[in-house]
N, C-alpha and C. Protein backbone atom coordinates (compact mmCIF):
# COMPACT_ATOMS: atom_id res chain seq x y z
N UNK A 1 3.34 14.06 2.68
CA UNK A 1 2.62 12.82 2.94
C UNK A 1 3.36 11.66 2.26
N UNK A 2 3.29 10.29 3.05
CA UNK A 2 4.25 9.26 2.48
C UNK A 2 3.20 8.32 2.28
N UNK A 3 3.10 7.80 1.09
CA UNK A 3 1.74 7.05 0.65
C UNK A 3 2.91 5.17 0.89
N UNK A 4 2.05 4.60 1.26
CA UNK A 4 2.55 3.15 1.28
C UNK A 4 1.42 2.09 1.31
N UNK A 5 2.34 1.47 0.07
CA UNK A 5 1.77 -0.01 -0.49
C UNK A 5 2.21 -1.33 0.69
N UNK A 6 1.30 -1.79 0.96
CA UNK A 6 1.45 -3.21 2.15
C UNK A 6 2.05 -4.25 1.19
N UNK A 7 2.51 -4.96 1.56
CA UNK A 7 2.83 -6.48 0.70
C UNK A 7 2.98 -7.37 1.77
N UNK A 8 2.75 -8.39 2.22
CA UNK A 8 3.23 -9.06 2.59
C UNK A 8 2.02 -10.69 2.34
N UNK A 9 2.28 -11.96 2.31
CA UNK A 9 1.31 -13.28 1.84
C UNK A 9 0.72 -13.58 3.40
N UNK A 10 0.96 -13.07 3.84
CA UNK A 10 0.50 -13.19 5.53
C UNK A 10 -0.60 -12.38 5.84
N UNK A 11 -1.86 -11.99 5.89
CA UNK A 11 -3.14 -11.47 6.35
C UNK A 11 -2.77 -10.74 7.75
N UNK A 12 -2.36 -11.58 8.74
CA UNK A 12 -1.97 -11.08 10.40
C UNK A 12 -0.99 -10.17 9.98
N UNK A 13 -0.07 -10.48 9.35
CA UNK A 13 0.96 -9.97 9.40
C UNK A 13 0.54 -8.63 8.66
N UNK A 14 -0.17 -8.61 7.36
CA UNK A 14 -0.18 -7.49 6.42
C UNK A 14 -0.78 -6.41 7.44
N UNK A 15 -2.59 -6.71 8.32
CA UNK A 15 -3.14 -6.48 9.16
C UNK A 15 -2.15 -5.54 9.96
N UNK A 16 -1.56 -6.16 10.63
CA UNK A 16 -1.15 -5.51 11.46
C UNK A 16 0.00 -4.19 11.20
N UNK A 17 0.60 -4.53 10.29
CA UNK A 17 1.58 -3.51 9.21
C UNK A 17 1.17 -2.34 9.56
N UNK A 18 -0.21 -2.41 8.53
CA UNK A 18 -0.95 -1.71 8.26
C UNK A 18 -2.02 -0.59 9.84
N UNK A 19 -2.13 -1.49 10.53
CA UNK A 19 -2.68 -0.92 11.55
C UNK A 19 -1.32 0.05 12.35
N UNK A 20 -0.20 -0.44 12.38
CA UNK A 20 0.87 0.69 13.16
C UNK A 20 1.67 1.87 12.20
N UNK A 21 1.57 1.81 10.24
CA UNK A 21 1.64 2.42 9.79
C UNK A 21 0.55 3.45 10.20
N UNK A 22 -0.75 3.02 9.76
CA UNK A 22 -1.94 4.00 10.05
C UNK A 22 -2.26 4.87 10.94
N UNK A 23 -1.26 4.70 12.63
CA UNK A 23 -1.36 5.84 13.60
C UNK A 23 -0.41 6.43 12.99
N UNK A 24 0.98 6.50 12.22
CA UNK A 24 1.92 6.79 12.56
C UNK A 24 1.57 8.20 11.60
N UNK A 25 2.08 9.86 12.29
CA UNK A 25 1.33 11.03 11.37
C UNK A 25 2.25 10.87 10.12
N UNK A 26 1.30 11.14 8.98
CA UNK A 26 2.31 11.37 7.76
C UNK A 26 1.90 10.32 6.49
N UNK A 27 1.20 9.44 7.41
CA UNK A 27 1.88 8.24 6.24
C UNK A 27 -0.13 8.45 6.00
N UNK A 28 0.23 7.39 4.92
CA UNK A 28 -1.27 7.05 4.34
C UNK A 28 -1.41 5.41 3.66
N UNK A 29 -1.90 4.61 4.30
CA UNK A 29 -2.19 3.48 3.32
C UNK A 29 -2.83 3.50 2.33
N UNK A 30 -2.16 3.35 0.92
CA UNK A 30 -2.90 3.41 -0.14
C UNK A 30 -3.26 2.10 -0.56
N UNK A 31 -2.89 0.97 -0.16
CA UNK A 31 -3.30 -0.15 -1.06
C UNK A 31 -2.68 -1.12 -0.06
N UNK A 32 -2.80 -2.44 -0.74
CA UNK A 32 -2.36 -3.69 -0.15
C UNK A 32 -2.13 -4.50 -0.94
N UNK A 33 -1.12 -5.67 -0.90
CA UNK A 33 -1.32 -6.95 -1.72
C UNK A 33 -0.75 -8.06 -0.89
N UNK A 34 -1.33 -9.07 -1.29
CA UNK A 34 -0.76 -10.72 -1.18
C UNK A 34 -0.37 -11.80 -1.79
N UNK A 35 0.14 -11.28 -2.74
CA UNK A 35 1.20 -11.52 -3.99
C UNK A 35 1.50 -11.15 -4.83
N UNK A 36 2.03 -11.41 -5.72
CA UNK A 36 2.34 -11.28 -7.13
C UNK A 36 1.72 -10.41 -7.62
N UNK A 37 0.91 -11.13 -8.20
CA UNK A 37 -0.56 -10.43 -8.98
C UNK A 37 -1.18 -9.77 -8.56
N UNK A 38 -1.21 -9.85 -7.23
CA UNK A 38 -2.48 -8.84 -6.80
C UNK A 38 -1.88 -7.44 -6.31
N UNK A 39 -0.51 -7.75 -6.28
CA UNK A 39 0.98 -6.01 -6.11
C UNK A 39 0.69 -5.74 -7.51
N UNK A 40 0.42 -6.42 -8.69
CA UNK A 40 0.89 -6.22 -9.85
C UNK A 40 -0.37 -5.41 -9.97
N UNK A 41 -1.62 -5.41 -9.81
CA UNK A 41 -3.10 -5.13 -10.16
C UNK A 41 -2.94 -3.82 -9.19
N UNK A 42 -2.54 -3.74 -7.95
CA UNK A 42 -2.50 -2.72 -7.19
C UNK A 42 -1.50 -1.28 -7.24
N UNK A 43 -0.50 -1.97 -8.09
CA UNK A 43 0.85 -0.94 -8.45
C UNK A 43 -0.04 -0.64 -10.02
N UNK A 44 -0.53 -0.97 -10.71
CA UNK A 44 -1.05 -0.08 -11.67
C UNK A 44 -2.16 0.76 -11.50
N UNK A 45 -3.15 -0.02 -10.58
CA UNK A 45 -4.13 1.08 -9.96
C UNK A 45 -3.54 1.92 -9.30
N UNK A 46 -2.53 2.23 -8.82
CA UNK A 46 -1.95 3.39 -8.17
C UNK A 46 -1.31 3.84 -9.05
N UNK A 47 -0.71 3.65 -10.16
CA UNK A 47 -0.08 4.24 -10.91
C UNK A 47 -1.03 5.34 -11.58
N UNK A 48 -2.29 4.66 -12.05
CA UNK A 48 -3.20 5.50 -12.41
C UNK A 48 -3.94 6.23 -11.89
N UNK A 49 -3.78 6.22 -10.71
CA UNK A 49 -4.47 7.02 -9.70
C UNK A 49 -3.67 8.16 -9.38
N UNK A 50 -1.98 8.12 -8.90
CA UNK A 50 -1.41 8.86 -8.28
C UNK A 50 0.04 9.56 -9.26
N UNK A 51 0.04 8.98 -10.93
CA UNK A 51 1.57 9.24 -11.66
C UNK A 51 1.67 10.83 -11.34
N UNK A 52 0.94 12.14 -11.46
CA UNK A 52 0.43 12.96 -11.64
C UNK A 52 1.57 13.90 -10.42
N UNK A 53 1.09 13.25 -9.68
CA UNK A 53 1.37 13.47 -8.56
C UNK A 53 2.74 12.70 -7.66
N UNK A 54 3.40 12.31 -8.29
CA UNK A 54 4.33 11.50 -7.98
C UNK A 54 5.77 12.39 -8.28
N UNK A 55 5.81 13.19 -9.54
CA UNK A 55 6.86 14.17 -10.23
C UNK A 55 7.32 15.09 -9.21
């Protein structure tokens, strides 16, 4: 399974990312951001969610 973080400052754009990742088999959206801070808040909640499992 390929876990992926969205980024992009664009909503349509992230949206939609996210909607043709999501059919595609394999993958999994784990998170999203729309900047800075909010990749920064989302890459540590995943860190703590998933380090474990990352090795």
């Amino acid at each position: 399974m390929i876990r992926v973080l969205v980024a992009d400052d664009h909503p349509q754009v992230r949206q939609a990312v996210v909607e043709v990742l999501s059919d595609l088999k394999g993958m999994t959206i784990v998170g999203q951001g729309s900047d800075g801070a909010g990749l920064g808040l989302e890459l540590r909640r995943l860190w703590l969610t998933y380090h474990k499992t990352i090795y």
